[in-house]
N, C-alpha and C. Protein backbone atom coordinates (compact mmCIF):
# COMPACT_ATOMS: atom_id res chain seq x y z
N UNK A 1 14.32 17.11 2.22
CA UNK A 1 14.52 15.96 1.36
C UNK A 1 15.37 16.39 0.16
N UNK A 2 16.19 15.52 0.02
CA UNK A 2 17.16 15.70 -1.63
C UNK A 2 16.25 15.67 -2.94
N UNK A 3 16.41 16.43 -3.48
CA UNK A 3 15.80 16.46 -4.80
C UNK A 3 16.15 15.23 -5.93
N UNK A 4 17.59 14.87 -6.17
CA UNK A 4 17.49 13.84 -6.54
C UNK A 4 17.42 12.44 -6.45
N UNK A 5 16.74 12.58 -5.01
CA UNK A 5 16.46 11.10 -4.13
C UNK A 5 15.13 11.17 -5.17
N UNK A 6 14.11 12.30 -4.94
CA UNK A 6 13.32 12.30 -5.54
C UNK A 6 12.95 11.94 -6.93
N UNK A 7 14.25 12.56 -7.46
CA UNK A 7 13.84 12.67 -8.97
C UNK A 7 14.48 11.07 -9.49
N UNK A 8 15.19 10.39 -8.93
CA UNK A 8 16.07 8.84 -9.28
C UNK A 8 15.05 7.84 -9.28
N UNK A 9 14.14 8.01 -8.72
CA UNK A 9 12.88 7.11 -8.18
C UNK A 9 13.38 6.04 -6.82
N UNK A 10 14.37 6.13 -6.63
CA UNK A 10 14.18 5.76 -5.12
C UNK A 10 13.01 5.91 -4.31
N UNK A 11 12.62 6.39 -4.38
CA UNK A 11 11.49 6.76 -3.15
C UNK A 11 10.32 5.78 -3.60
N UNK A 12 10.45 5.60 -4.83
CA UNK A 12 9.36 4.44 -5.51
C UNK A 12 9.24 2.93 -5.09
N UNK A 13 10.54 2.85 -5.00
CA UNK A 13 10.86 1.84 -4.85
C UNK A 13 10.82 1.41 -3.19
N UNK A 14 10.50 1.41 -2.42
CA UNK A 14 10.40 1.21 -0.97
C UNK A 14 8.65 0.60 -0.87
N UNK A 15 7.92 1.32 -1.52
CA UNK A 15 6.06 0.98 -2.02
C UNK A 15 6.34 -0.10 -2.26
N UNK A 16 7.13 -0.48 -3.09
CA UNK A 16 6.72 -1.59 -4.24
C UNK A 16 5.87 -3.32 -3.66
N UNK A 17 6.40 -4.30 -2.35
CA UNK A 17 6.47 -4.66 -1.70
C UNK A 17 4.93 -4.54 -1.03
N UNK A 18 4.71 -3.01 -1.00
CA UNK A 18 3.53 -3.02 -0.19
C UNK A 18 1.83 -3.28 -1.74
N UNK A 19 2.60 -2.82 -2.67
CA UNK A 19 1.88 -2.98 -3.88
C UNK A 19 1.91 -4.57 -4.10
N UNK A 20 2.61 -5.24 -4.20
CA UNK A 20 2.56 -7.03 -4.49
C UNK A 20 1.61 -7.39 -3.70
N UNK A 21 2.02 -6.81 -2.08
CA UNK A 21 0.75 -7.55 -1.47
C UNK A 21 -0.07 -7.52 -1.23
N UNK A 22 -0.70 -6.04 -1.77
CA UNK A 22 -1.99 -4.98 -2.06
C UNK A 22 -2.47 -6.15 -3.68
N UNK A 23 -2.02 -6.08 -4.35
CA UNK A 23 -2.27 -7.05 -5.61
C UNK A 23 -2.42 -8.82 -5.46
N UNK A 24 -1.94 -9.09 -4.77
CA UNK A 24 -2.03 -10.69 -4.19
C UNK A 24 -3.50 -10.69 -3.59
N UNK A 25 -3.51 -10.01 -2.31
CA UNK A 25 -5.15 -10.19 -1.54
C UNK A 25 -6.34 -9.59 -2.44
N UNK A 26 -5.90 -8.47 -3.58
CA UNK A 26 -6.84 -8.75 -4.25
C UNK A 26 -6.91 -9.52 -5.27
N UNK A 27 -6.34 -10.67 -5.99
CA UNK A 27 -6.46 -11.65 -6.66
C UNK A 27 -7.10 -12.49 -5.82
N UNK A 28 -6.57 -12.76 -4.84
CA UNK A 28 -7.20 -13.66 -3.33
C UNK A 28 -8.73 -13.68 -3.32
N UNK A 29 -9.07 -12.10 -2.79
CA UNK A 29 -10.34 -11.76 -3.15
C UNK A 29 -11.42 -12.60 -4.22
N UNK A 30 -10.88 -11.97 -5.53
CA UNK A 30 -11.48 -11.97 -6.58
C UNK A 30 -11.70 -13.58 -6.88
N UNK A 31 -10.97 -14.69 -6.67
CA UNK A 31 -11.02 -15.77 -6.75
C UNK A 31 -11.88 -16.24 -5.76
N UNK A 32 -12.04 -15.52 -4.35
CA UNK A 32 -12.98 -16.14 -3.64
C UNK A 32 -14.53 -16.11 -4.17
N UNK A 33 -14.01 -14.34 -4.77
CA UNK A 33 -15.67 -14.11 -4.95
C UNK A 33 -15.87 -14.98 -6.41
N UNK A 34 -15.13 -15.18 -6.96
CA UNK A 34 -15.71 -15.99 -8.13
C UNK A 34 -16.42 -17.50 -7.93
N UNK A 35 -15.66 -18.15 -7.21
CA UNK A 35 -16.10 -19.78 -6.40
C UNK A 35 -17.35 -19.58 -5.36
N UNK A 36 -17.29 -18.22 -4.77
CA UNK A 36 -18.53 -17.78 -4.06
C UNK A 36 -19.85 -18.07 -4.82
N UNK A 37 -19.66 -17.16 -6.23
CA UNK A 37 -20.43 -16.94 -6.88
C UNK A 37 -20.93 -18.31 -7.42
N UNK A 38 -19.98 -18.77 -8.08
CA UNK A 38 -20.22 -20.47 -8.58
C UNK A 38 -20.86 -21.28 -7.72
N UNK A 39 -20.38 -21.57 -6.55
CA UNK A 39 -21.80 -22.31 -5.19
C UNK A 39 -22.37 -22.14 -5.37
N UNK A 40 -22.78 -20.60 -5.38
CA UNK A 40 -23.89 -20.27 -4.77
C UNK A 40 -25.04 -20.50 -6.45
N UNK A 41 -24.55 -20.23 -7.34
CA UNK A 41 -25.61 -20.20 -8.45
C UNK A 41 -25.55 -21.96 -8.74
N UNK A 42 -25.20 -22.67 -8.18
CA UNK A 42 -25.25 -24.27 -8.68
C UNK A 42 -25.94 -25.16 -6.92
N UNK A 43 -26.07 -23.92 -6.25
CA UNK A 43 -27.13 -24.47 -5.26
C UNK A 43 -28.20 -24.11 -5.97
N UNK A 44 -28.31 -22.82 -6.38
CA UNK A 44 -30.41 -22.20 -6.93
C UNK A 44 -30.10 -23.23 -7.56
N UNK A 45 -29.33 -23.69 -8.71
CA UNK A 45 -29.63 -24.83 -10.02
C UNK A 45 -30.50 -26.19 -9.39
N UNK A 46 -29.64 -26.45 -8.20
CA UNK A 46 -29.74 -28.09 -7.85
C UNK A 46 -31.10 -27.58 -6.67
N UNK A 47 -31.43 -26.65 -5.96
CA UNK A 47 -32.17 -26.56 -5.58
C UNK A 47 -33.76 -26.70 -6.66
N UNK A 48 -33.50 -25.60 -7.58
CA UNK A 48 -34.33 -25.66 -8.73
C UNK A 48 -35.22 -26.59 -9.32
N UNK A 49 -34.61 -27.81 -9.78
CA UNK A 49 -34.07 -29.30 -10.64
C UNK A 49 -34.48 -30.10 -9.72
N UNK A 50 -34.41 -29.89 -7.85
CA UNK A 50 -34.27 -30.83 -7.00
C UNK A 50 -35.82 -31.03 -6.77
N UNK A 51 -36.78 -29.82 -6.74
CA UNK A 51 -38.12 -30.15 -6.30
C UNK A 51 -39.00 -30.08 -7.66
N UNK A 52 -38.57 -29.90 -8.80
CA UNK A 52 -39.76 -30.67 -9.81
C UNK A 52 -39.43 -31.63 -9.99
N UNK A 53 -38.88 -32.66 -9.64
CA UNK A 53 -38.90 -34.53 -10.11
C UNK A 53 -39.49 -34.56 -9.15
């Protein structure tokens, strides 16, 4: 390998692409698990609320 392929950051730059979409599915993620989370704690609520009246 050329040393200043190395040292130019070329070689960086070929990742990059695989990093956006490494960063997208986990935003993806994180939004699921957040709305996950929200259901699920506003079922215990309404479950809760639902059998003492």
């Amino acid at each position: 390998m050329r040393r200043d392929l190395a040292l130019t950051g070329a070689a960086r730059q070929m990742e990059r692409p695989v990093r956006s979409i490494a960063c997208l599915v986990f935003v993806a993620f994180l939004g699921l698990a957040f709305w996950a989370g929200a259901a699920w704690i506003a079922e215990v609520i309404m479950r809760t609320y639902g059998q003492s009246f």
